[in-house]
C-alpha atoms as a PDB file:
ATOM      1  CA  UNK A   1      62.249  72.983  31.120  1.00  0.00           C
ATOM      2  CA  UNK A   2      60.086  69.736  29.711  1.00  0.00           C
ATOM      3  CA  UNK A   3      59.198  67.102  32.566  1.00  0.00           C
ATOM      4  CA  UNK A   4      61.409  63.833  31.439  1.00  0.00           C
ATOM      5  CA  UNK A   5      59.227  61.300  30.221  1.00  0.00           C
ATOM      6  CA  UNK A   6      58.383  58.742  33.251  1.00  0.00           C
ATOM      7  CA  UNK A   7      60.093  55.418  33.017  1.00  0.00           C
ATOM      8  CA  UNK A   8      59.256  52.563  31.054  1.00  0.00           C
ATOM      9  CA  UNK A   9      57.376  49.830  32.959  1.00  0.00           C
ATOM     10  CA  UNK A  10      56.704  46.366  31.525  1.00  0.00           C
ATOM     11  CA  UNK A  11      53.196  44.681  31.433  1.00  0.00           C
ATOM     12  CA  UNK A  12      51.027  42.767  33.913  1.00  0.00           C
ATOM     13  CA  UNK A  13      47.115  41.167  32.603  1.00  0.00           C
ATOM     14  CA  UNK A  14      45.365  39.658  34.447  1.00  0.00           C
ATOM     15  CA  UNK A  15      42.954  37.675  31.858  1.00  0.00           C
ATOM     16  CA  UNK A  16      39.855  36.193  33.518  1.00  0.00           C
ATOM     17  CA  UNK A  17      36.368  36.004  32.325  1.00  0.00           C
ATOM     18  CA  UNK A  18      33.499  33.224  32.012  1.00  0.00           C
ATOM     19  CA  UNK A  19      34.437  29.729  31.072  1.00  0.00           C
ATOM     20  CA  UNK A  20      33.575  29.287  27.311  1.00  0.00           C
ATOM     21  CA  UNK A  21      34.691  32.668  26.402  1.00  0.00           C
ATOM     22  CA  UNK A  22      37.837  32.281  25.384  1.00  0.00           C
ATOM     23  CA  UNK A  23      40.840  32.407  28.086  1.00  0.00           C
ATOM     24  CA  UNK A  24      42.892  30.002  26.941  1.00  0.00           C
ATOM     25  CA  UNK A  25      43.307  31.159  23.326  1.00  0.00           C
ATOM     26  CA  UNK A  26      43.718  34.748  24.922  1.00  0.00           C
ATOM     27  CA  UNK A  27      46.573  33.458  26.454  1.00  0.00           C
ATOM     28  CA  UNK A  28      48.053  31.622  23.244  1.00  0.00           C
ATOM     29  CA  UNK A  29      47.710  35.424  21.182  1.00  0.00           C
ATOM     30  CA  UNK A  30      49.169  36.570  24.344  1.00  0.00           C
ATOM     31  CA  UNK A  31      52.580  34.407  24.809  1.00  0.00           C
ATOM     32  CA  UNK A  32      52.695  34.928  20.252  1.00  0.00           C
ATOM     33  CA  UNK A  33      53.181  38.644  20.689  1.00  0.00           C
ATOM     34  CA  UNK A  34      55.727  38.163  23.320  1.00  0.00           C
ATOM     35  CA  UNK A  35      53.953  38.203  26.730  1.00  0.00           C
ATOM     36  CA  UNK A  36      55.396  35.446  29.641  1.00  0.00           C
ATOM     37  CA  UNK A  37      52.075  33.306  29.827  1.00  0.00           C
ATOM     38  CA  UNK A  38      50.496  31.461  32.339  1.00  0.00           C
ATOM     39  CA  UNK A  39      47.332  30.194  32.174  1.00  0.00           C
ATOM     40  CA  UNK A  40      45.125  28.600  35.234  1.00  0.00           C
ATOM     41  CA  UNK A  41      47.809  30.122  37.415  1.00  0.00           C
ATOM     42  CA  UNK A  42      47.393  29.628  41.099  1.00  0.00           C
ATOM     43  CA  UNK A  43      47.250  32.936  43.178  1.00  0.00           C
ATOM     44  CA  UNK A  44      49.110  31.408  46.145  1.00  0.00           C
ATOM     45  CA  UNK A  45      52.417  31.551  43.562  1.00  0.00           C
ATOM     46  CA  UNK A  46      51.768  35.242  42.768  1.00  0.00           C
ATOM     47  CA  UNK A  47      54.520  36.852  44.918  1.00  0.00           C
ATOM     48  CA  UNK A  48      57.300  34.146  44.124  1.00  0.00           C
ATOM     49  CA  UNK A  49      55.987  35.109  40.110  1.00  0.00           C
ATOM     50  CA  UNK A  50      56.299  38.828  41.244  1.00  0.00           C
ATOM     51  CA  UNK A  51      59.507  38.753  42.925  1.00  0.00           C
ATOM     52  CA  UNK A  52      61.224  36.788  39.909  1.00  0.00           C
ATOM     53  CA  UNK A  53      59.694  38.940  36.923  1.00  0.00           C
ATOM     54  CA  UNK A  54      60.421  41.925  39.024  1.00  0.00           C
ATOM     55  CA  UNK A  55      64.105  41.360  38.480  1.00  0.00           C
ATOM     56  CA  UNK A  56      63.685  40.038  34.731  1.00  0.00           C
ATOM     57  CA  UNK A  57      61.720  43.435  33.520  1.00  0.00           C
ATOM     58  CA  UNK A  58      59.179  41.084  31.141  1.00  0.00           C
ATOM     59  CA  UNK A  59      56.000  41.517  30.727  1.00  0.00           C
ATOM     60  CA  UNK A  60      53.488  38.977  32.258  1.00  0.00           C
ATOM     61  CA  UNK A  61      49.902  37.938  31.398  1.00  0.00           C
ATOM     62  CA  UNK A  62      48.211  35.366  34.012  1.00  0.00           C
ATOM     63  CA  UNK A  63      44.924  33.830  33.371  1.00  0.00           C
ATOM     64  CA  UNK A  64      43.568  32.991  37.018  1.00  0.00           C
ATOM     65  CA  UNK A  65      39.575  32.297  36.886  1.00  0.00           C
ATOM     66  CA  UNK A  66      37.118  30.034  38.434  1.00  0.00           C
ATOM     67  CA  UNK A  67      39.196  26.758  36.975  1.00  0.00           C
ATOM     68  CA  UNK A  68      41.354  26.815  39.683  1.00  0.00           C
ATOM     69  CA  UNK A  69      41.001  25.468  43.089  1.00  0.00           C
ATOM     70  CA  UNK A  70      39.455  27.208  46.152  1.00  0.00           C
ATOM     71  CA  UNK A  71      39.129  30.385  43.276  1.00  0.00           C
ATOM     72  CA  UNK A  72      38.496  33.575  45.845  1.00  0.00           C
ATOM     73  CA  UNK A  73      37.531  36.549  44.164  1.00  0.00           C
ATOM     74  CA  UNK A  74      37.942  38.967  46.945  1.00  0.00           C
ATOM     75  CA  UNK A  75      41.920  37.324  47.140  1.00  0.00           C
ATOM     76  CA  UNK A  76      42.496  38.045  43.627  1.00  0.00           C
ATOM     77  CA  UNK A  77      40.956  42.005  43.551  1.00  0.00           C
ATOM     78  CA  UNK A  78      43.153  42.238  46.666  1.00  0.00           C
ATOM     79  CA  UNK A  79      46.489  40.931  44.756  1.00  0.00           C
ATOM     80  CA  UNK A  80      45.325  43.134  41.924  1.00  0.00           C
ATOM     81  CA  UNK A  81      45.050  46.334  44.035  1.00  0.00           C
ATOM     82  CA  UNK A  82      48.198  45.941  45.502  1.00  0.00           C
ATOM     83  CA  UNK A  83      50.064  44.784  42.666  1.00  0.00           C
ATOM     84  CA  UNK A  84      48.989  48.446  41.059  1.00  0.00           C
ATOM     85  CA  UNK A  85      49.985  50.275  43.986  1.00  0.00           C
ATOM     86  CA  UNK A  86      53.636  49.122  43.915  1.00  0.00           C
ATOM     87  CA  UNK A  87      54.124  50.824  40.509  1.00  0.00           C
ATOM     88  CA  UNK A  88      56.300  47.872  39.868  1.00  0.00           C
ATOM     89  CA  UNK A  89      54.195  46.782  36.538  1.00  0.00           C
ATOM     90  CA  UNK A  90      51.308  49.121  34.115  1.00  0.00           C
ATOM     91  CA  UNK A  91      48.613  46.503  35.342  1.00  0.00           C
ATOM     92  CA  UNK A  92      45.662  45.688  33.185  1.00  0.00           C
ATOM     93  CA  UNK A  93      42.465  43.716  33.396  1.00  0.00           C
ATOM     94  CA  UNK A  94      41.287  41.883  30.473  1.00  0.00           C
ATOM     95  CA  UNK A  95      37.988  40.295  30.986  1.00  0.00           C
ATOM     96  CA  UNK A  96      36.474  37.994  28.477  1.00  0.00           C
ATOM     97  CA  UNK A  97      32.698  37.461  28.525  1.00  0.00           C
ATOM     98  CA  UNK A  98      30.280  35.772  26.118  1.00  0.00           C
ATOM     99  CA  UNK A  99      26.442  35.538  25.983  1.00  0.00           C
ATOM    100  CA  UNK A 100      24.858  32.799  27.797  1.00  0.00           C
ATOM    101  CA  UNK A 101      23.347  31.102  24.867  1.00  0.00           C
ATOM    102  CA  UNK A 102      26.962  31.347  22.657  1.00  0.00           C
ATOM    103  CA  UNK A 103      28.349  29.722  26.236  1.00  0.00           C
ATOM    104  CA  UNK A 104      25.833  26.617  26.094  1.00  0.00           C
ATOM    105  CA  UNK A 105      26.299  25.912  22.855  1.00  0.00           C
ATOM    106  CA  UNK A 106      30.082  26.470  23.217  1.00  0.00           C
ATOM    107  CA  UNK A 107      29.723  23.770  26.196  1.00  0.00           C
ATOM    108  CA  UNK A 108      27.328  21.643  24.377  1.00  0.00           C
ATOM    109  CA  UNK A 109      29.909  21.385  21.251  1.00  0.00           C
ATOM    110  CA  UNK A 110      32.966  20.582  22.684  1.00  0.00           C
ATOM    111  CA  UNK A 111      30.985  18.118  25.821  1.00  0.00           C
ATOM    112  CA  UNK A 112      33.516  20.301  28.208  1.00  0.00           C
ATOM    113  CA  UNK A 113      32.321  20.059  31.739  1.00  0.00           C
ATOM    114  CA  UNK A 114      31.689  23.696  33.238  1.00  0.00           C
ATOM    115  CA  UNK A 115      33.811  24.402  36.699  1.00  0.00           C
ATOM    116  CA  UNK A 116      30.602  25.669  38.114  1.00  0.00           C
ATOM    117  CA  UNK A 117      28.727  23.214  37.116  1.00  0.00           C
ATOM    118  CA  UNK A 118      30.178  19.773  37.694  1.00  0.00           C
ATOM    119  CA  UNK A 119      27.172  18.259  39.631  1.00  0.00           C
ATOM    120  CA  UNK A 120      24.433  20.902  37.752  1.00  0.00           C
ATOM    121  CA  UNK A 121      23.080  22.353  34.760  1.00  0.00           C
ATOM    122  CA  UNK A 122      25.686  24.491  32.845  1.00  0.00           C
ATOM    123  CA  UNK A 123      23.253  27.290  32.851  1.00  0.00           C
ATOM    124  CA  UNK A 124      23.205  27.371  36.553  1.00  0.00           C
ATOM    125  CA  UNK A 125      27.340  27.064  36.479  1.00  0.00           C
ATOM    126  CA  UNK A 126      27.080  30.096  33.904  1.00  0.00           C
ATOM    127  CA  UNK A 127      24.872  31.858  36.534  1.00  0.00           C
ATOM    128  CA  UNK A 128      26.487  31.582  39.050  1.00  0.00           C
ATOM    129  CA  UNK A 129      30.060  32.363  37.369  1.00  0.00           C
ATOM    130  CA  UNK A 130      28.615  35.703  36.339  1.00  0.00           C
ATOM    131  CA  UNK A 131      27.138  36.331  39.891  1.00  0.00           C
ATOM    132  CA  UNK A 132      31.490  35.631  41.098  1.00  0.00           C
ATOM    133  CA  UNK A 133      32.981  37.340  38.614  1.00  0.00           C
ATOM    134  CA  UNK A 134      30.706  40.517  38.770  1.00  0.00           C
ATOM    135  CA  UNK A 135      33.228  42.903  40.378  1.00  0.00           C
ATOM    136  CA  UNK A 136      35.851  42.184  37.735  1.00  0.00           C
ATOM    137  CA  UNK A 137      33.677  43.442  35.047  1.00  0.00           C
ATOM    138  CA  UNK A 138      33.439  46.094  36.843  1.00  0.00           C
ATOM    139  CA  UNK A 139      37.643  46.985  37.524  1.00  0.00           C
ATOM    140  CA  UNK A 140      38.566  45.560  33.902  1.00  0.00           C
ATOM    141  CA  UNK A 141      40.128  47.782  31.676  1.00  0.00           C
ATOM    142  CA  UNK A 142      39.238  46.021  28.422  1.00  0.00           C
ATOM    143  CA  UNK A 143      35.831  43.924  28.469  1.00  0.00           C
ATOM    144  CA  UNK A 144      36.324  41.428  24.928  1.00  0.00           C
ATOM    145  CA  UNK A 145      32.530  39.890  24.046  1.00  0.00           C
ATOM    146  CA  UNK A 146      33.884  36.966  21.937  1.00  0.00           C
ATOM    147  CA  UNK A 147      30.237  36.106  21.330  1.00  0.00           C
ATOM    148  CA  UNK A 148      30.494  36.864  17.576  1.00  0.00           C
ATOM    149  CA  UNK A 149      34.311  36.511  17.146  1.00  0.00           C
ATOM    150  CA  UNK A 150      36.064  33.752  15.228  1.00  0.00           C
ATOM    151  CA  UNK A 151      39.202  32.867  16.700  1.00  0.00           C
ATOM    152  CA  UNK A 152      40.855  35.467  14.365  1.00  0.00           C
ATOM    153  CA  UNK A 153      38.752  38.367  14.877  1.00  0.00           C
ATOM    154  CA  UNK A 154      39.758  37.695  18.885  1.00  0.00           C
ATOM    155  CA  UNK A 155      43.449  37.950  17.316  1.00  0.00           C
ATOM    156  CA  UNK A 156      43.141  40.964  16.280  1.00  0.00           C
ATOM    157  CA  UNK A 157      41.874  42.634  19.202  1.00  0.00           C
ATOM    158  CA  UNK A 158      43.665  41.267  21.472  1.00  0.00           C
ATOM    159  CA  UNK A 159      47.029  42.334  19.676  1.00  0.00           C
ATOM    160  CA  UNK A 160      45.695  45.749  19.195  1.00  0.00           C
ATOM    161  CA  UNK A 161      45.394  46.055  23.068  1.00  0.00           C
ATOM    162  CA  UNK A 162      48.356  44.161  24.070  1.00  0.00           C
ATOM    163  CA  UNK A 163      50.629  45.419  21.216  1.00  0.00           C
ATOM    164  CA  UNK A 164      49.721  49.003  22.803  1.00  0.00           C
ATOM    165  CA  UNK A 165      51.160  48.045  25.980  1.00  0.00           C
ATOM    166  CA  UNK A 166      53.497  45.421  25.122  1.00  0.00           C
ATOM    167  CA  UNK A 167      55.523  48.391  22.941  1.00  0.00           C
ATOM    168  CA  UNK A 168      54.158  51.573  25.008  1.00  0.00           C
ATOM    169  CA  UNK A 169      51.839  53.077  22.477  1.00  0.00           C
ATOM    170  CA  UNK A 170      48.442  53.559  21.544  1.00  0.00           C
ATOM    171  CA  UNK A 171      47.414  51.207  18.893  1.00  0.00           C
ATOM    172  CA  UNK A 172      44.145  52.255  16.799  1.00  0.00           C
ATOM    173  CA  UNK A 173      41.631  50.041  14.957  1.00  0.00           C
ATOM    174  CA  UNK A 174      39.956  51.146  12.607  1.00  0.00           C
ATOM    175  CA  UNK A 175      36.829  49.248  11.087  1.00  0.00           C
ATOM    176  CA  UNK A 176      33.811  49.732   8.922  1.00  0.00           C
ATOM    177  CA  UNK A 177      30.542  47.985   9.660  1.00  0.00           C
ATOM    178  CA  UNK A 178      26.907  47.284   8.267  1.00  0.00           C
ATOM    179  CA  UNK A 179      23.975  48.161  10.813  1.00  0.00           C
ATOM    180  CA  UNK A 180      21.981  45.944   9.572  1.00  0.00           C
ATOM    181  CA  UNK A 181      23.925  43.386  10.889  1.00  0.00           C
ATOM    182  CA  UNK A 182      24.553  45.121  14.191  1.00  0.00           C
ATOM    183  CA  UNK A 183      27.350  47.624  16.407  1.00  0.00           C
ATOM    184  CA  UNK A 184      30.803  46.337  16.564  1.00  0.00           C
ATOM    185  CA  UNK A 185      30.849  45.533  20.306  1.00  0.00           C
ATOM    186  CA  UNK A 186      34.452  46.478  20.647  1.00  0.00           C
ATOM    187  CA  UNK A 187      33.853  50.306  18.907  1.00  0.00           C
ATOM    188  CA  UNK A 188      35.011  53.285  21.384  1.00  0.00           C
ATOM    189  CA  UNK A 189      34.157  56.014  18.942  1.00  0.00           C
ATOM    190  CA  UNK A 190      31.119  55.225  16.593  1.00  0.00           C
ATOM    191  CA  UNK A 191      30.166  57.223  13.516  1.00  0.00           C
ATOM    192  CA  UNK A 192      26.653  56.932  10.727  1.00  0.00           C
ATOM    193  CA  UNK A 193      27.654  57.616   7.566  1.00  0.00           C
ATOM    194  CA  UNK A 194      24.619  56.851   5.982  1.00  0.00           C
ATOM    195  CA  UNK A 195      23.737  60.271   5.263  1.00  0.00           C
ATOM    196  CA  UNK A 196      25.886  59.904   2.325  1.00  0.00           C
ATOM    197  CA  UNK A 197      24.100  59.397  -0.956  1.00  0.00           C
ATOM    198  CA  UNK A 198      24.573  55.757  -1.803  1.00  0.00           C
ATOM    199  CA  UNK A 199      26.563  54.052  -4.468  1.00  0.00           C
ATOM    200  CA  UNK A 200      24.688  51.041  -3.711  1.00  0.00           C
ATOM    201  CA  UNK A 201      21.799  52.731  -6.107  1.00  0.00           C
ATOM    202  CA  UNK A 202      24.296  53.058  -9.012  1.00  0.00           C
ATOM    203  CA  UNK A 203      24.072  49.607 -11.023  1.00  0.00           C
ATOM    204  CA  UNK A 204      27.509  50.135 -11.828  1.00  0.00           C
ATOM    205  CA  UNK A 205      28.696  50.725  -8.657  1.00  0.00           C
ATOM    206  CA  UNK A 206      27.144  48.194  -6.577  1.00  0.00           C
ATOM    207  CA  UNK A 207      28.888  45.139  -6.594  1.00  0.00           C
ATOM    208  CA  UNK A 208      32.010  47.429  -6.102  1.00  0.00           C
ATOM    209  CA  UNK A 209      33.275  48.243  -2.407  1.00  0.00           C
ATOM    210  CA  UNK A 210      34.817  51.507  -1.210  1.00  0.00           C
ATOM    211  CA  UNK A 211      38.299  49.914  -1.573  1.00  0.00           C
ATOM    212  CA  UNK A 212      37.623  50.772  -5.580  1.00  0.00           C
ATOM    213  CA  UNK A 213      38.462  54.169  -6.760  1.00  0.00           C
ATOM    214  CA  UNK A 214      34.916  54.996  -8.384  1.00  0.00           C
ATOM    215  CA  UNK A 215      33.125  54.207  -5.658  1.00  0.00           C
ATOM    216  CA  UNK A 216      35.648  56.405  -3.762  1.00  0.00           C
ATOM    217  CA  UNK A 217      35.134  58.827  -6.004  1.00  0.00           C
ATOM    218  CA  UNK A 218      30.905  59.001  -5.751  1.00  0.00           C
ATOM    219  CA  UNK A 219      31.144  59.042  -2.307  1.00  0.00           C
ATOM    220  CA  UNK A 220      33.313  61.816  -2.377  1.00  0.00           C
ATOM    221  CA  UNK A 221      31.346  63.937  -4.892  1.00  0.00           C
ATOM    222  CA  UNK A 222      28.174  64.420  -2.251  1.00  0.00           C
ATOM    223  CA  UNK A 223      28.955  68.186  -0.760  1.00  0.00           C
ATOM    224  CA  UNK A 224      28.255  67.024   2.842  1.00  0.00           C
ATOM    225  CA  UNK A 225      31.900  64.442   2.608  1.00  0.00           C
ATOM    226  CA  UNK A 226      34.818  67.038   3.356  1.00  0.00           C
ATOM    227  CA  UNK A 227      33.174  68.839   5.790  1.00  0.00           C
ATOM    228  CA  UNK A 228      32.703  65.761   7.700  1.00  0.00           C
ATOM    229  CA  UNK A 229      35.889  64.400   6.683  1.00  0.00           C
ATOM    230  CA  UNK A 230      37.413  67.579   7.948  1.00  0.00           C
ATOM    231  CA  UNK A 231      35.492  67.446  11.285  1.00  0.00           C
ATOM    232  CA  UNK A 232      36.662  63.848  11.670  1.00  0.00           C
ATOM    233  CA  UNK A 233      40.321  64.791  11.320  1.00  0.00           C
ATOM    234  CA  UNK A 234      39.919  67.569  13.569  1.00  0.00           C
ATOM    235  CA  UNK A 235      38.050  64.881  16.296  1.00  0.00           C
ATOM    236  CA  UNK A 236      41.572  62.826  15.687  1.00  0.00           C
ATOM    237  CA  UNK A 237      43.568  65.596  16.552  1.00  0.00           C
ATOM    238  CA  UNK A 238      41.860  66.425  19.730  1.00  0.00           C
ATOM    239  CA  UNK A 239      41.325  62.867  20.945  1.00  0.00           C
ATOM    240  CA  UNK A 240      44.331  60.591  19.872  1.00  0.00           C
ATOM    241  CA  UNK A 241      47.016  62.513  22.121  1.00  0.00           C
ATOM    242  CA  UNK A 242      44.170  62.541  25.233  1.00  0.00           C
ATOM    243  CA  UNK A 243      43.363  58.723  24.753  1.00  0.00           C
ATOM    244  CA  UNK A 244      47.179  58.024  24.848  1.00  0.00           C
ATOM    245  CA  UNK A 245      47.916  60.413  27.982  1.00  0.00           C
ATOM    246  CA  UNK A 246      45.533  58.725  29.939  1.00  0.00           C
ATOM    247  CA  UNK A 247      47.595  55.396  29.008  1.00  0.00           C
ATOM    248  CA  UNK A 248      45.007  54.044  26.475  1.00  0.00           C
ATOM    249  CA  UNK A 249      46.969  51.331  24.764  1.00  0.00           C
ATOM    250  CA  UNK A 250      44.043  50.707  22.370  1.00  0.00           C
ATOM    251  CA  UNK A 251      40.900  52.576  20.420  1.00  0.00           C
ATOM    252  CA  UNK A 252      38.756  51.286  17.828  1.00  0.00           C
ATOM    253  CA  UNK A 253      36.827  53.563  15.941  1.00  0.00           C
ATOM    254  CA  UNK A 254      33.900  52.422  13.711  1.00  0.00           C
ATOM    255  CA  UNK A 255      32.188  54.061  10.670  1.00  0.00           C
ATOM    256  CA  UNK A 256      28.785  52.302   9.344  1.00  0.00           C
ATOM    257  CA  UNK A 257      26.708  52.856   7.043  1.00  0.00           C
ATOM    258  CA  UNK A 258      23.945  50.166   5.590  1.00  0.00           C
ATOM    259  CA  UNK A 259      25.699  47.435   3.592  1.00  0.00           C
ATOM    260  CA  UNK A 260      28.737  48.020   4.891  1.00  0.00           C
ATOM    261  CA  UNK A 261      31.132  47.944   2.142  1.00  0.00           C
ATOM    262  CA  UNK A 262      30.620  51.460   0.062  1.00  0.00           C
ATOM    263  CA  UNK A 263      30.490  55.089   2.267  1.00  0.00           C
ATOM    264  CA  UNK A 264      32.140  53.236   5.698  1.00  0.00           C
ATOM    265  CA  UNK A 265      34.576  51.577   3.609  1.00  0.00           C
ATOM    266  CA  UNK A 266      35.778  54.884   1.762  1.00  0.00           C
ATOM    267  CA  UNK A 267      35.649  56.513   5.063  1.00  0.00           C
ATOM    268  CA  UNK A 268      37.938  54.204   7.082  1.00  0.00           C
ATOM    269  CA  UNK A 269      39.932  53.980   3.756  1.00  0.00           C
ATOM    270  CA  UNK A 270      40.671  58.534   3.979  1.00  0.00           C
ATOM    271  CA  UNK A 271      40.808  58.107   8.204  1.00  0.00           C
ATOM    272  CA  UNK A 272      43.177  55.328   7.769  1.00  0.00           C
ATOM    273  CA  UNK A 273      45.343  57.461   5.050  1.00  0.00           C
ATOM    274  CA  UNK A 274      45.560  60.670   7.441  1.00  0.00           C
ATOM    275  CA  UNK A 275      46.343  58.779  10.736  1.00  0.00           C
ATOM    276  CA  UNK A 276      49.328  56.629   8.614  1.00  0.00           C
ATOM    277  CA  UNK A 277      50.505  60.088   7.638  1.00  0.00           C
ATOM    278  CA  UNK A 278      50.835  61.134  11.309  1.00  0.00           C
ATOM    279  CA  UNK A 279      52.816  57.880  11.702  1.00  0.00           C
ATOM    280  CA  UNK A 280      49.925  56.564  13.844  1.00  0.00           C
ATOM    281  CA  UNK A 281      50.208  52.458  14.071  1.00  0.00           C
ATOM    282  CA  UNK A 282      46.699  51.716  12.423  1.00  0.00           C
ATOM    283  CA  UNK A 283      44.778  49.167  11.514  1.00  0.00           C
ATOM    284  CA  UNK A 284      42.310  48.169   9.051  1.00  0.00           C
ATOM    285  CA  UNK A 285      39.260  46.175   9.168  1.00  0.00           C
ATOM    286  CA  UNK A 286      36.369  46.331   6.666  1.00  0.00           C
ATOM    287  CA  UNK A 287      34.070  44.221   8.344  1.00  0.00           C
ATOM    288  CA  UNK A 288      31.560  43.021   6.049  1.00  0.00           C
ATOM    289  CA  UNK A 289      34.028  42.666   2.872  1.00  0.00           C
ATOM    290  CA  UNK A 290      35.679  39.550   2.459  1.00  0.00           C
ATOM    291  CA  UNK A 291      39.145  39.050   2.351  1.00  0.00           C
ATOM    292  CA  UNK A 292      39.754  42.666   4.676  1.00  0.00           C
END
């Protein structure tokens, strides 16, 4: 006899993070995909919230952070804690966080005043936000650095993990990347493919990407590519159904190489082709080719 599946519960983020990094247009991807938003939401209305949305069976995404009034920290971890342990809503923490020179100039741009900082430097307001917030980083079940991220690369992630729980599933990124230009900072699962020979040393073959069938093809032909390949499936196999029985509602996995745009591409291109096969909701992004 098979254990029924357990019930379906709708969605509750909490999105907080430093000022600057992005809340508000969190919240705006958020309420698109079909999440009840509020943003700067006051935690003294959290139980009259709770008790309505209870009843309606939506799922809820409040942005409560260090723009509101009397902001306690300890309060909100509290609310958080026992919001999970009513089983009433899958809670998650989404924390947005930027570096502290993208924050300044993010301040500096847009002449915003900082909460923290209304009668001091912004870089003490940023210090001393981080120093508040601390413990959230800590609890948050997805950490977004937006320090890098145009407002549609923060689209994209933040559907991926919201999608997952907004529709009970696991959604899975996959992307290709250049070192040279640095990690993805939102990569669970990172593999080097530069130990494939390189079409980028092929004159005919280097202003091509992996998205072309010759280049596919070279890449293919070096005698190390189907093993891999093969162990990489086999990783997928083991991993996916773990990830999503321990209520993972998003992975990105990220395959680089040194341009970016030959061996990762092909990679992410045969990855992407096996997961689709398995009906897996995937998706695609070459970083470092345009238009993908």
């Amino acid at each position: 006899m098979t254990n029924p599946d357990p019930p379906y519960l709708p969605s509750f983020i909490f999105v907080t993070g430093l000022s600057g990094a992005g809340i508000s247009s969190a919240m705006n991807i958020l309420e698109d995909i079909g999440f009840l938003g509020f943003d700067n939401f006051p935690l003294s209305l959290l139980p009259a919230l709770l008790q309505q949305e209870d009843a309606e069976g939506r799922s809820v995404a409040v942005a409560i952070d260090t723009r509101a009034a009397q902001f306690d920290p300890v309060k909100l971890m509290d609310a958080i804690k026992n919001l999970k342990a009513r089983n009433q809503f899958h809670v998650k923490i989404l924390f947005l966080t930027a570096d502290d020179t993208v924050l300044l100039k993010r301040f500096t741009e847009t002449r915003r005043v900082h909460p923290m900082a209304r009668d001091r430097a912004v870089a003490d307001g940023i210090t001393a936000e981080k120093s508040l917030l601390f413990p959230f980083k800590h609890e948050a079940g997805y950490i977004v650095d937006t320090s890098e991220y145009s407002i549609h690369d923060l689209r994209r992630v933040i559907e991926g993990f919201a999608g997952g729980l907004l529709h009970d599933r696991m959604n899975i990124t996959l992307m290709s990347f250049s070192y040279r230009h640095g990690l993805p900072r939102e990569a669970d699962l990172v593999f080097d493919v530069r130990f494939l020979r390189n079409p980028n040393w092929v004159t005919a073959l280097k202003e091509k990407t992996g998205l072309e069938q010759e280049v596919q093809d070279y890449v293919r032909g070096d005698a190390a590519h189907d093993p891999f390949l093969s162990g990489v499936k086999g990783m997928m196999d083991i991993l996916l159904p773990r990830y999503q029985s321990e209520g993972k509602s998003y992975l990105t996995v990220a395959f680089g190489c040194t341009g970016g745009r030959h061996r990762s591409v092909t990679l992410v291109e045969e990855i992407g082709e096996y997961l689709h096969h398995k009906n897996l909701p995937v998706q695609i992004h070459h970083r470092e080719t345009k238009g993908s």
